[in-house]
Protein backbone atom coordinates (compact mmCIF):
# COMPACT_ATOMS: atom_id res chain seq x y z
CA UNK A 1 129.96 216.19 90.92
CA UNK A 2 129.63 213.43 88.48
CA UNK A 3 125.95 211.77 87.98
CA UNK A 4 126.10 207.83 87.25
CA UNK A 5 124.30 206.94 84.13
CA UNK A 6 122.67 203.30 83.76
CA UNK A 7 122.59 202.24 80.07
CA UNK A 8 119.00 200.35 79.33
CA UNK A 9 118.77 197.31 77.78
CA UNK A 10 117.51 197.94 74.30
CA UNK A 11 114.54 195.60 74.71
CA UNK A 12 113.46 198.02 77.57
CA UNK A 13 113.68 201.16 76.11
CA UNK A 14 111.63 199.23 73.27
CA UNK A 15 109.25 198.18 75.54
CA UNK A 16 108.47 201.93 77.38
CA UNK A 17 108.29 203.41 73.91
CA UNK A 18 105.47 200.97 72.83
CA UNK A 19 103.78 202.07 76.02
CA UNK A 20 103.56 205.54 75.71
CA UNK A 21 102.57 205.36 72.20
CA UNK A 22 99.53 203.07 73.48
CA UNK A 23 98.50 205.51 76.24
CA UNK A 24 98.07 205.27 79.49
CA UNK A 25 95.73 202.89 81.51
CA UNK A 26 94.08 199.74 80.91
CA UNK A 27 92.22 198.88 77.48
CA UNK A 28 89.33 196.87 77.36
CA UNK A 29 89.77 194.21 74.33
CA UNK A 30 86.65 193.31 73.08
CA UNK A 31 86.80 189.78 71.38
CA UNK A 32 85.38 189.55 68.06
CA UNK A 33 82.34 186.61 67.72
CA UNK A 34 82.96 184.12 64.77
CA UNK A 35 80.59 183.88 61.81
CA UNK A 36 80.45 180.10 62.87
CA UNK A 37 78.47 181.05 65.76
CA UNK A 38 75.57 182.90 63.53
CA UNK A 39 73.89 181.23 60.36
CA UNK A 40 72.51 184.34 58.81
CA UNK A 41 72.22 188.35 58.85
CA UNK A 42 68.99 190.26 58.11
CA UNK A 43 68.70 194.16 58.08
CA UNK A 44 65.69 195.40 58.03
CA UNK A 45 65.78 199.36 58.56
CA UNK A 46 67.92 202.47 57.37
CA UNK A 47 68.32 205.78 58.06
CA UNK A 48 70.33 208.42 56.58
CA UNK A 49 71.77 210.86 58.51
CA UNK A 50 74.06 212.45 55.78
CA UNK A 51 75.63 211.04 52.54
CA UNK A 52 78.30 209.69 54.89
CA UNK A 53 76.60 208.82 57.70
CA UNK A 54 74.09 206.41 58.29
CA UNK A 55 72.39 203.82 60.54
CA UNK A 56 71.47 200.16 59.90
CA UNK A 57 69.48 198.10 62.04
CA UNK A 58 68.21 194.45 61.98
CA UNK A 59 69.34 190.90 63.74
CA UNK A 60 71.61 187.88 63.47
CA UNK A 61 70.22 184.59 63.21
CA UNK A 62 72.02 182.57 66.27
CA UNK A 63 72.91 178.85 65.31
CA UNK A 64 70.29 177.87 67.91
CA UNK A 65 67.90 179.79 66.17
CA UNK A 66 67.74 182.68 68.21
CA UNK A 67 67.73 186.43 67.26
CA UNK A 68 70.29 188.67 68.26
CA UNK A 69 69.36 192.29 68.07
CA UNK A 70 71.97 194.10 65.06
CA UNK A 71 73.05 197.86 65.02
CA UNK A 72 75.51 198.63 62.41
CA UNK A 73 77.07 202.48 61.86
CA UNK A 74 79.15 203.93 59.00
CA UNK A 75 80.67 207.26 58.95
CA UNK A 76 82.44 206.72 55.32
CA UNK A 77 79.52 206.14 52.82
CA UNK A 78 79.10 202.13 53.37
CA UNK A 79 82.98 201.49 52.80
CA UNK A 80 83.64 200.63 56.31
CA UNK A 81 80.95 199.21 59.08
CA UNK A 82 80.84 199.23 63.22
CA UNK A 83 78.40 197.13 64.96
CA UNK A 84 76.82 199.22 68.13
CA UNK A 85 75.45 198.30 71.54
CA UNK A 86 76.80 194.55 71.57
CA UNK A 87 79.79 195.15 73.98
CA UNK A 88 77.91 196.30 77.25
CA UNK A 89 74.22 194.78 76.02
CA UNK A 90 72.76 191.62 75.83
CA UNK A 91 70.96 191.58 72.52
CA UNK A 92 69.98 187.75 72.74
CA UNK A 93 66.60 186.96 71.25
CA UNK A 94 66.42 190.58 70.45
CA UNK A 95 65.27 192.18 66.67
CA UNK A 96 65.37 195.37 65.84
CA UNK A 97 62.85 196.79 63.23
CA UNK A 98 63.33 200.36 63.38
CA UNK A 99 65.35 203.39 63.84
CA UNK A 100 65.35 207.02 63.07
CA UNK A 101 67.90 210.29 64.08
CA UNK A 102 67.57 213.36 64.39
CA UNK A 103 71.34 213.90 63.82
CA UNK A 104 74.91 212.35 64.10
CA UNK A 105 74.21 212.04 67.61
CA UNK A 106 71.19 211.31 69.11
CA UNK A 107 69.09 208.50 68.00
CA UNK A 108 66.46 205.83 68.94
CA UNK A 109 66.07 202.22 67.50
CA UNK A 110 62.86 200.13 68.27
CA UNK A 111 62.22 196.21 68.21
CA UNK A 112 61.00 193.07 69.51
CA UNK A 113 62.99 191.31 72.61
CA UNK A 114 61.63 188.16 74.22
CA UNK A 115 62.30 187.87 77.61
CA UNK A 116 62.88 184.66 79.84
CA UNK A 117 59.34 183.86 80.33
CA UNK A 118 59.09 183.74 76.50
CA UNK A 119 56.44 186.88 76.12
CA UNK A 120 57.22 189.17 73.08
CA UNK A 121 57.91 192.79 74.54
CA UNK A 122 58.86 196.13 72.66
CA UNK A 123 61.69 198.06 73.24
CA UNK A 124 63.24 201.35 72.39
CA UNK A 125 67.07 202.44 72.86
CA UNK A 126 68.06 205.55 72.79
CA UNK A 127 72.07 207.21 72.38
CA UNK A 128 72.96 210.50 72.89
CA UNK A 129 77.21 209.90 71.55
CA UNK A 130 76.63 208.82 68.28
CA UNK A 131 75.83 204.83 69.15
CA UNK A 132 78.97 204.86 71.57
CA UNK A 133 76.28 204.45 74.26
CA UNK A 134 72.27 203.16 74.75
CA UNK A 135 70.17 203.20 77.00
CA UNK A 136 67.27 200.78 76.53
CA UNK A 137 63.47 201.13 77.93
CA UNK A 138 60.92 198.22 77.76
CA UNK A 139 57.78 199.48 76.59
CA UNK A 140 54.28 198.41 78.73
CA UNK A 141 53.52 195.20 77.98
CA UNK A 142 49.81 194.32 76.59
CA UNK A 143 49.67 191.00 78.41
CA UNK A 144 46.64 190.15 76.05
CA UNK A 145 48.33 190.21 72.67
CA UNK A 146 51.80 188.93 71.04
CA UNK A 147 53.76 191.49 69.72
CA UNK A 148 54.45 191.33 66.48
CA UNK A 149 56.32 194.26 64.93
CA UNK A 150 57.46 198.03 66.34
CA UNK A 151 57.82 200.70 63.59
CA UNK A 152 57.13 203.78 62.43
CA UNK A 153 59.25 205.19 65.22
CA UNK A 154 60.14 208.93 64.36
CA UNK A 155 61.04 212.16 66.13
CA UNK A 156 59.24 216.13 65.63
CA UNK A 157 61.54 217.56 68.37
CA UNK A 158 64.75 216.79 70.28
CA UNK A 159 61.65 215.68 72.75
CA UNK A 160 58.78 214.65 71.14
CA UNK A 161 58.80 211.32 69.48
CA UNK A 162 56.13 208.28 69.00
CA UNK A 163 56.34 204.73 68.14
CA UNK A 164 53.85 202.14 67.43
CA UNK A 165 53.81 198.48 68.47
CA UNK A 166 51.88 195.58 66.10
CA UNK A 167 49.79 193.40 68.36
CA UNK A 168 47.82 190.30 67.30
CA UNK A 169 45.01 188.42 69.40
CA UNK A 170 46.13 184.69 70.20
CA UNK A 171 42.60 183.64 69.70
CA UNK A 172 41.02 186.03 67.22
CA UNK A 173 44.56 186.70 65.10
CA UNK A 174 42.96 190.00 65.16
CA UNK A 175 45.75 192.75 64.78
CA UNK A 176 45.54 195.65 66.50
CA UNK A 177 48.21 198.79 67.14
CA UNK A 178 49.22 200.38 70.43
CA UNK A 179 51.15 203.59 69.86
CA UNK A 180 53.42 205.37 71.92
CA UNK A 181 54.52 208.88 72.90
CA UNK A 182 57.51 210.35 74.45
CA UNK A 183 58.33 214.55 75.35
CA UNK A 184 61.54 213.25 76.79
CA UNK A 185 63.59 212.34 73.68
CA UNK A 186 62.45 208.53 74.52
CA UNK A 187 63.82 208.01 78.42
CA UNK A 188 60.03 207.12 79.20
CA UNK A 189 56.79 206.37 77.29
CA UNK A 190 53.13 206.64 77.63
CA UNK A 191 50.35 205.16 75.96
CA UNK A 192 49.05 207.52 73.47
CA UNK A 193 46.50 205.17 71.12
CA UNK A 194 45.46 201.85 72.56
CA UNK A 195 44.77 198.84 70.44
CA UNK A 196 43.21 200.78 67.26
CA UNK A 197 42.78 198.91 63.91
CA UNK A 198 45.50 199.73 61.72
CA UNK A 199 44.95 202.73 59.55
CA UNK A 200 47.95 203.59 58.30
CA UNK A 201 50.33 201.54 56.47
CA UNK A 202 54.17 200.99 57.65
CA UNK A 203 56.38 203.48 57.06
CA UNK A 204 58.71 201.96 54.64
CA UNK A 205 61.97 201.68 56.69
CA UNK A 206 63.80 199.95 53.66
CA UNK A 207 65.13 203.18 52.40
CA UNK A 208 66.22 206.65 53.52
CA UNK A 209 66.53 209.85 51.87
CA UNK A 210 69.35 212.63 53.15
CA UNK A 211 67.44 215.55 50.55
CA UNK A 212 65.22 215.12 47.38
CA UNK A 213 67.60 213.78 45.21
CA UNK A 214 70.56 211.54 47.18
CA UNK A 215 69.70 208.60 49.66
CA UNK A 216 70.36 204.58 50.55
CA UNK A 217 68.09 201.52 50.46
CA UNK A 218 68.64 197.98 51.05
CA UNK A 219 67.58 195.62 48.65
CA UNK A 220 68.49 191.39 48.50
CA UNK A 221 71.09 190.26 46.75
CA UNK A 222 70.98 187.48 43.85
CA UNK A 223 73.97 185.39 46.22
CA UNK A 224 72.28 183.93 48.85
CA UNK A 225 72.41 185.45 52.64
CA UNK A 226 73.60 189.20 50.88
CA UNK A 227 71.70 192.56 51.42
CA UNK A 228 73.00 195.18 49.27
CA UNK A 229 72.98 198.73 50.60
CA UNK A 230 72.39 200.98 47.26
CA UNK A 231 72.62 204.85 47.37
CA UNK A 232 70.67 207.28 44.35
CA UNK A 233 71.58 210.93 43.26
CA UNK A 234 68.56 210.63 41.23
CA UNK A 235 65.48 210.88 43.49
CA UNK A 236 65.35 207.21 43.06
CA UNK A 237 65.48 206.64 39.16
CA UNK A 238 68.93 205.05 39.51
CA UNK A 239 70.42 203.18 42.06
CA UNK A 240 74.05 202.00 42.60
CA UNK A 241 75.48 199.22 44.98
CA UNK A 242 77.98 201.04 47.41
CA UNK A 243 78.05 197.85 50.56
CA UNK A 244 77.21 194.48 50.92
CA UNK A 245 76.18 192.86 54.15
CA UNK A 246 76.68 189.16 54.84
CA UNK A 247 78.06 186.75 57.73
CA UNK A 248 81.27 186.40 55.99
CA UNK A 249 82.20 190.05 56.55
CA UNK A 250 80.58 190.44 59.97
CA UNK A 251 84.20 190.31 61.22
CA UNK A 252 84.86 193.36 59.72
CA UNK A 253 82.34 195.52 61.96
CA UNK A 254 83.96 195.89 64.52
C-alpha cells in the first residue's frame, strides 16, 4: 500500500512554522500611548529591592492636565524600564507618592486618586507577582479634610504594615495626619491614629538603600522635564547617573 503525499505550498509551511514558534492561543497586544498625549513625567518615590531590582513610582502629567498614576519596574540596574498596572487599571487622575517591598514579589504603592465627584481619596495597591498584578483598596475617606499627600507607607511583617494620609482643613488649612494599619499584607485597613498633628517628618522616599554602602536616588536633571536615577557604592559620598526618565523615552517602558 502506497500513502499519497500532498506537497505544501512553501508560503504555508512558512506560515505554521511562525505559529508554533509564537505559541499557542490568542495574545493580547497592548498598544503603546504616545508621548503626544502626556506633557510631562514626575517620579516621586524609590525603592530598592536589590542592586538590580527596583521600583519607581510617581505620575504623568495628561495634556488636559490630569494625573495619571506611574509605576515603573527594572530588573537590570536602570538599563531597561516596564511601566506596571496601566493595562487592566485606570490610573486617570491618579498620583502615586509612595511605595515600599518587602521583596521581588510582594509590594504595596500608596497615593492620591480623585474620583468623579472630584474629592481627593487615598489609595493603596498591593501585588503579590512582582507588579504583574494589583489589587487596589480605597482607604476611608475623611469627608472633612482634602487629602493632600500618603507616605511613609512601610511593612514589619509579610502582614503588618501602616500608612499615613496628609489631611488639611478647607477652612482652617490646618494639617492634620490619619494613619493606617493593616495585619493582612494591605487587602484591608483600619484606622489606627486619627487626625493627630504631625510629629514626625516624611520619610524621605527620594532615595533607597539595598545595604549600608550601595543604593539609588532620584535627583532633577539640568535638561528640562529629566529625573536622573543615580546609584552609590559609597554610603552616599558619591553618586553616579545609571537612568534617565523623561516623556521622550516613555515608549520604551513597555
Amino acid at each position: 500500500m502506497f500513502l499519497r503525499t500532498t506537497r505544501l505550498p512553501v508560503l504555508t509551511i512558512i506560515l505554521a512554522l511562525t505559529l508554533a514558534a509564537c505559541g499557542s492561543g490568542p495574545k493580547l497586544e497592548i498598544p503603546t500611548p504616545g508621548e503626544h498625549r502626556y506633557t510631562s513625567l514626575e517620579p516621586l518615590a524609590i525603592h530598592a529591592v536589590s542592586v538590580e531590582e527596583f521600583i519607581i513610582t510617581g505620575s504623568l502629567t495628561r495634556t488636559d492636565g490630569t494625573p495619571e498614576g506611574l509605576i515603573l519596574t527594572t530588573h537590570t540596574g536602570g538599563r531597561t524600564w516596564r511601566r506596571l498596572a496601566v493595562e487592566v487599571h485606570d490610573l486617570k487622575r491618579t498620583t502615586f507618592q509612595a511605595v515600599f517591598f518587602s521583596d521581588r514579589l510582594r509590594g504595596w504603592v500608596g497615593g492620591v486618586r480623585v474620583d468623579a465627584q472630584g474629592r481627593a481619596r487615598p489609595v493603596v495597591f498591593r501585588t503579590d507577582d512582582a507588579g504583574n498584578h494589583w489589587s487596589a483598596v480605597t482607604l476611608i475617606q475623611d469627608p472633612e479634610a482634602m487629602v493632600s499627600e500618603v507616605h511613609s507607607l512601610a511593612f514589619t511583617s509579610d502582614r503588618q504594615g501602616s500608612v499615613t494620609v496628609t489631611l488639611r482643613d478647607p477652612a482652617t488649612r490646618e494639617t492634620r495626619e490619619t494613619t493606617f494599619m493593616t495585619d493582612d499584607a494591605g487587602r484591608s485597613w483600619t484606622v489606627g491614629a486619627y487626625r493627630e498633628k504631625p510629629t514626625v517628618p516624611f520619610r524621605d522616599q527620594t532615595s533607597s538603600m539595598v545595604d549600608r554602602e550601595r543604593g539609588f536616588r532620584l535627583r532633577k536633571s539640568q535638561y528640562p522635564g529629566v529625573t536622573l536615577v543615580e546609584a552609590t557604592i559609597s554610603e552616599g559620598r558619591d553618586w553616579m547617573p545609571v537612568s534617565e526618565l523623561s516623556i521622550g523615552a516613555l515608549a520604551t517602558y513597555y
